[in-house]
C-alpha atoms as a PDB file:
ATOM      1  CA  UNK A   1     110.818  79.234 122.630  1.00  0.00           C
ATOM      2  CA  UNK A   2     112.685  82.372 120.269  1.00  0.00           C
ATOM      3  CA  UNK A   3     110.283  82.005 117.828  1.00  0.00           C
ATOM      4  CA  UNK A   4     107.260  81.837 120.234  1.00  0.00           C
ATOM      5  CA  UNK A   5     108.586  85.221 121.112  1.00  0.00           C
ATOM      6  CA  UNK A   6     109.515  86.482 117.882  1.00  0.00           C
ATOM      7  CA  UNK A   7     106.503  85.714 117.319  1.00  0.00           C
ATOM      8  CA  UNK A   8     104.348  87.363 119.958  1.00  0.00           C
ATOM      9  CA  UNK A   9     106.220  90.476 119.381  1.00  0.00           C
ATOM     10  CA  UNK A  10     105.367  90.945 116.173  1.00  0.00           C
ATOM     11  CA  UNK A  11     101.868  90.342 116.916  1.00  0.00           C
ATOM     12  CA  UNK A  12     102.053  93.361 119.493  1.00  0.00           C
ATOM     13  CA  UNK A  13     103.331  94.945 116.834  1.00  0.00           C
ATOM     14  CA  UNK A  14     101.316  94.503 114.296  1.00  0.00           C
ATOM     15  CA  UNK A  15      98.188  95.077 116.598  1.00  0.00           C
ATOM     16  CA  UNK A  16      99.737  98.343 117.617  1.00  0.00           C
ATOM     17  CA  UNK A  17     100.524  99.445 113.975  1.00  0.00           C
ATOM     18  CA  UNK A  18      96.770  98.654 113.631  1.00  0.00           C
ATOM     19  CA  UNK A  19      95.173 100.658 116.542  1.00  0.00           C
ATOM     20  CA  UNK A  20      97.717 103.868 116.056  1.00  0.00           C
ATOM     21  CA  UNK A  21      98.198 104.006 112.267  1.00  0.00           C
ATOM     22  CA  UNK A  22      94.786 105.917 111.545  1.00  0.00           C
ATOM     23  CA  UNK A  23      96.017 108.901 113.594  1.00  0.00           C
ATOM     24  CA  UNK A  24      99.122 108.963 111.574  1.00  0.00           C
ATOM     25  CA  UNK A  25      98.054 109.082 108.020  1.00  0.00           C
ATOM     26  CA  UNK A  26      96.112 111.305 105.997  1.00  0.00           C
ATOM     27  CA  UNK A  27      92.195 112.356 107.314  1.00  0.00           C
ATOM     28  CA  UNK A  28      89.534 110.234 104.946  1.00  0.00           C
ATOM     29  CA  UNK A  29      87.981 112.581 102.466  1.00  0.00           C
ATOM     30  CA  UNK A  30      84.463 113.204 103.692  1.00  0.00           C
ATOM     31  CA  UNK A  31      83.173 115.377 100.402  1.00  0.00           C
ATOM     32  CA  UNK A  32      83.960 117.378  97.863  1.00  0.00           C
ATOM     33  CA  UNK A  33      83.686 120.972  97.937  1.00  0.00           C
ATOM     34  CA  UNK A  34      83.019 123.322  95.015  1.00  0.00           C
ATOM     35  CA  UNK A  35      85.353 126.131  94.029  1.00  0.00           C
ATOM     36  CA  UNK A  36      84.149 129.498  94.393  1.00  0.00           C
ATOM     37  CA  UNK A  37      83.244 131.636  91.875  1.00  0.00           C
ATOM     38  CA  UNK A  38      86.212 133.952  90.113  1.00  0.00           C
ATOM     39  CA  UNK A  39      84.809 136.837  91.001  1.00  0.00           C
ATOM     40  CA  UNK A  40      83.678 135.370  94.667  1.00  0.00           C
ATOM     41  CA  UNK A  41      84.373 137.862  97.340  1.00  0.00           C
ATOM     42  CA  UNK A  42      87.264 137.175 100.135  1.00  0.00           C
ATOM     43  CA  UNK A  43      85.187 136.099 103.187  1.00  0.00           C
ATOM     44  CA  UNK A  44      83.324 133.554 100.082  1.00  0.00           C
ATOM     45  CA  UNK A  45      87.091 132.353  99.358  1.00  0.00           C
ATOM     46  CA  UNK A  46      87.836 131.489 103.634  1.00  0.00           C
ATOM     47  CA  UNK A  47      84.411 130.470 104.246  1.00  0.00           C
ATOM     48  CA  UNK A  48      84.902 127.740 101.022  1.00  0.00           C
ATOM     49  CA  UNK A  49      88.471 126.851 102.868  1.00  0.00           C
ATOM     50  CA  UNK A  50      87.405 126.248 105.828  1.00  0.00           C
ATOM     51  CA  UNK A  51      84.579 123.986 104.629  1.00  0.00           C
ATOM     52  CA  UNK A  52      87.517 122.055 102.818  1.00  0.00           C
ATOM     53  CA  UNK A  53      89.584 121.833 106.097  1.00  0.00           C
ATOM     54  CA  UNK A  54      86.575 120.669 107.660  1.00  0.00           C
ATOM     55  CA  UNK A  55      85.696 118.065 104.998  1.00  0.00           C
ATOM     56  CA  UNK A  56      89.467 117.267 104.154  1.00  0.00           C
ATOM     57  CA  UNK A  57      89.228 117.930 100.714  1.00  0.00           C
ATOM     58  CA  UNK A  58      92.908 119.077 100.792  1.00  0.00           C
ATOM     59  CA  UNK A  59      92.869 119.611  97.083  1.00  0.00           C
ATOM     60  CA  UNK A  60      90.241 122.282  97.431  1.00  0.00           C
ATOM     61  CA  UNK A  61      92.014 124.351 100.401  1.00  0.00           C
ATOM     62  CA  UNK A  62      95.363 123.638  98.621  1.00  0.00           C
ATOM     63  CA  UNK A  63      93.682 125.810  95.503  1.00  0.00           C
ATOM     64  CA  UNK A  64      92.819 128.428  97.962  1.00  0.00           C
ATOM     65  CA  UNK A  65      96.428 129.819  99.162  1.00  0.00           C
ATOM     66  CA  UNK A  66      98.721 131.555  96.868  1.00  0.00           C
ATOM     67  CA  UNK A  67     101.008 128.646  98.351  1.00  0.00           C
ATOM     68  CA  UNK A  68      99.035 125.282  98.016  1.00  0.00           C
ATOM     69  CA  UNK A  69     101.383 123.254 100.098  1.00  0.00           C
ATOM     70  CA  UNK A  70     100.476 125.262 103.227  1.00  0.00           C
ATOM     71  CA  UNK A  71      97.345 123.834 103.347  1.00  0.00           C
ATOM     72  CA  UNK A  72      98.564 119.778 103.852  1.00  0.00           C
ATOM     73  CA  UNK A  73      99.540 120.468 107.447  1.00  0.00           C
ATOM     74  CA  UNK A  74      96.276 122.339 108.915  1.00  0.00           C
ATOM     75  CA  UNK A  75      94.223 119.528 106.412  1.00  0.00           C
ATOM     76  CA  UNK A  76      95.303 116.586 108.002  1.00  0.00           C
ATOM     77  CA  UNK A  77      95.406 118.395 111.091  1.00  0.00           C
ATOM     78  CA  UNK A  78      91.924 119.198 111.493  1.00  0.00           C
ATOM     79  CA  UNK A  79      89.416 117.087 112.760  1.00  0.00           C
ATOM     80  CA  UNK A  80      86.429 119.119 112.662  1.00  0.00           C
ATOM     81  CA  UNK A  81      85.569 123.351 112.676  1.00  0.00           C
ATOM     82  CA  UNK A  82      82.435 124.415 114.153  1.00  0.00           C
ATOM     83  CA  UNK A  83      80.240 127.456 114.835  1.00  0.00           C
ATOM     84  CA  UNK A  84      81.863 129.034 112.325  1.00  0.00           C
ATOM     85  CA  UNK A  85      81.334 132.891 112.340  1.00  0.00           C
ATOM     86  CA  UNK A  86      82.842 135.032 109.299  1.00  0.00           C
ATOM     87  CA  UNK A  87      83.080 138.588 109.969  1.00  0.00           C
ATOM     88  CA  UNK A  88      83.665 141.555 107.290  1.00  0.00           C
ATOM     89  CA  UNK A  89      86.456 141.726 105.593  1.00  0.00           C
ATOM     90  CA  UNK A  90      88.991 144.479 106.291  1.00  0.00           C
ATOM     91  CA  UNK A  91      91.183 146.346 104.132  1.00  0.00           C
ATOM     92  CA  UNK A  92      94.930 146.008 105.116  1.00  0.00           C
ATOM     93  CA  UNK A  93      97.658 148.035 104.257  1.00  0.00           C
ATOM     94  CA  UNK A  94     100.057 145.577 102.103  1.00  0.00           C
ATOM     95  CA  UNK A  95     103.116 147.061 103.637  1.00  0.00           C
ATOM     96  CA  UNK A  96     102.094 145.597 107.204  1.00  0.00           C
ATOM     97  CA  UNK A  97     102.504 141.803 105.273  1.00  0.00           C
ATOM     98  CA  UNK A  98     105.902 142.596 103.186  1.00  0.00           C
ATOM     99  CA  UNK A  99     103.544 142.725  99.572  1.00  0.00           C
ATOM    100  CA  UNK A 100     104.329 145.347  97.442  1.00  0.00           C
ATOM    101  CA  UNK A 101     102.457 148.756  97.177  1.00  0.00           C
ATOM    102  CA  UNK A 102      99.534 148.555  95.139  1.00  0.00           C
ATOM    103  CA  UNK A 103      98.714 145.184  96.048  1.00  0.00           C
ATOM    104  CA  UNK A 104      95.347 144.683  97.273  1.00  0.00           C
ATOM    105  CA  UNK A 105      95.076 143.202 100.822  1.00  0.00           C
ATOM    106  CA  UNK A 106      92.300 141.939 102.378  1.00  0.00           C
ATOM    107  CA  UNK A 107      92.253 140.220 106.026  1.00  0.00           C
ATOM    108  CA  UNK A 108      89.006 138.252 107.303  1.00  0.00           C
ATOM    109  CA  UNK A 109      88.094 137.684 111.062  1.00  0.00           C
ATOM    110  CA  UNK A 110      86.885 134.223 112.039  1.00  0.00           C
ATOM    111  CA  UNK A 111      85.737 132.533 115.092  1.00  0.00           C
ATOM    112  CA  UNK A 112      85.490 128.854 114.711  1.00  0.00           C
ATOM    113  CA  UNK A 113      85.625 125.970 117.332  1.00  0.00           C
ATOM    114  CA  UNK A 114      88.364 123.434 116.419  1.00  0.00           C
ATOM    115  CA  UNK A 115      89.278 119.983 117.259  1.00  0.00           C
ATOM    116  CA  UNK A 116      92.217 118.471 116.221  1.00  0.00           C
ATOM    117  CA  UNK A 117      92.747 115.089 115.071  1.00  0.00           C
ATOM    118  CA  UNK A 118      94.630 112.564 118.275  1.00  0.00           C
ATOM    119  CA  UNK A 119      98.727 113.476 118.166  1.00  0.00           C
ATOM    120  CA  UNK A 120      98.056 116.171 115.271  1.00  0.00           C
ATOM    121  CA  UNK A 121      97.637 119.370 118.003  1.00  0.00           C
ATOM    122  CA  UNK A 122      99.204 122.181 117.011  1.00  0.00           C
ATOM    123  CA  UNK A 123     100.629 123.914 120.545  1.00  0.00           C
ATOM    124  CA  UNK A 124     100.799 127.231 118.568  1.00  0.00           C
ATOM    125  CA  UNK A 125      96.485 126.491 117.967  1.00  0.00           C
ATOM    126  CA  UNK A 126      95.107 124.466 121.392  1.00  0.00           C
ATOM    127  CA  UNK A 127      91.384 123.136 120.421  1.00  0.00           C
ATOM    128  CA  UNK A 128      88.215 125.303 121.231  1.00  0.00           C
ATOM    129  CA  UNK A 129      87.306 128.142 120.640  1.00  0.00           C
ATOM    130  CA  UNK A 130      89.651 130.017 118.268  1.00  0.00           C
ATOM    131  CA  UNK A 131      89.432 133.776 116.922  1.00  0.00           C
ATOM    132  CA  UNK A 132      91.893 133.646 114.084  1.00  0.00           C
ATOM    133  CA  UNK A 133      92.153 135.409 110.561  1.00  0.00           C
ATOM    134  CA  UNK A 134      93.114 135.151 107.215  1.00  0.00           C
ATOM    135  CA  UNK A 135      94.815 137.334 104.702  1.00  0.00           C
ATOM    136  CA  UNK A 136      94.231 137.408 101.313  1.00  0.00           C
ATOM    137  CA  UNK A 137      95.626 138.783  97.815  1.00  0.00           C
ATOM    138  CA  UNK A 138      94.339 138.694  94.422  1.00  0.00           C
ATOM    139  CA  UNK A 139      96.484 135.856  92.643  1.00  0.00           C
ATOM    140  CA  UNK A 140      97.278 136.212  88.500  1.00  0.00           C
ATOM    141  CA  UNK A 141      93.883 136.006  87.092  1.00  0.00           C
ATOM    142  CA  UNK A 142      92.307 138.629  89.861  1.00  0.00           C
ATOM    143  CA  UNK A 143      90.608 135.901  92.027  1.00  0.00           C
ATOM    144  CA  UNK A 144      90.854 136.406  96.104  1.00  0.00           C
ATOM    145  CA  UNK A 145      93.635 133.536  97.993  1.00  0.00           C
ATOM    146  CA  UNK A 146      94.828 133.135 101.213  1.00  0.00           C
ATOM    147  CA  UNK A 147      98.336 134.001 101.540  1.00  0.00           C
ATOM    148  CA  UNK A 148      98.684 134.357 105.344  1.00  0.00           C
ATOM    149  CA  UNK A 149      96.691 133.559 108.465  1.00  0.00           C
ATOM    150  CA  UNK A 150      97.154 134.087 112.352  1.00  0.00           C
ATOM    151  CA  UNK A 151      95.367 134.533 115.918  1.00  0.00           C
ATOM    152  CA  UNK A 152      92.275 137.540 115.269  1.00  0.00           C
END
């Protein structure tokens, strides 16, 4: 009779390890996504990160931000962006982000409709429709990456 129920429990659990367990571990790569060019301009850089989010190549957006673990959490995070819409970039003053004078700053406007993977939500980020932006430096060798991001 104990082992009958031993037994059936760990079947429960093993079936329920089974059902939950892909909305605990990492998103399944769905492509690879080229880097952009050195010399690509800012909006190029987001618009190549976003396509990485959306693909979970987290290697890719990790190479984007001038701090590549940032990206993990929003890449395993996101199930899908969509209608995407890039705007212009805008020149920022650095002082408004803490970077030092003579920094260049750029920040790009997005709109984007996200869904986020089951128990991965971010309350801070509800799914929809989403205006957000991203701010970007130039790193060591003068190429555009993402250093900070946030709502419009």
């Amino acid at each position: 009779m104990k082992s009958a129920l031993i037994g059936s429990t760990l079947g429960v659990l093993l079936v329920l390890g089974v059902v939950t367990s892909p909305a605990f571990l990492p998103p399944l790569k769905t492509g690879d996504v080229a880097a952009p060019a050195d010399d690509a301009p800012p909006e190029e850089v987001v618009r190549t990160y976003l396509e990485a989010l959306n693909k979970h190549d987290c290697d890719r957006a990790s190479s984007l931000l001038t701090e590549p673990e940032d990206a993990t959490g929003w890449c395993h995070r996101v199930a899908s962006l969509d209608d995407i819409e890039i705007s212009d970039p805008q020149k920022e003053d650095p002082a408004w982000s803490g970077k030092a004078e003579g920094d260049e700053v750029m920040r790009v406007p997005v709109r984007f409709t996200l869904t986020s993977r089951r128990f991965r939500a971010d309350v801070s980020l509800p799914d929809g429709e989403t205006v957000w932006g991203y701010q970007l430096t130039r790193d060591a060798q003068d190429r555009w990456r993402i250093f900070g991001q946030g709502v419009g």
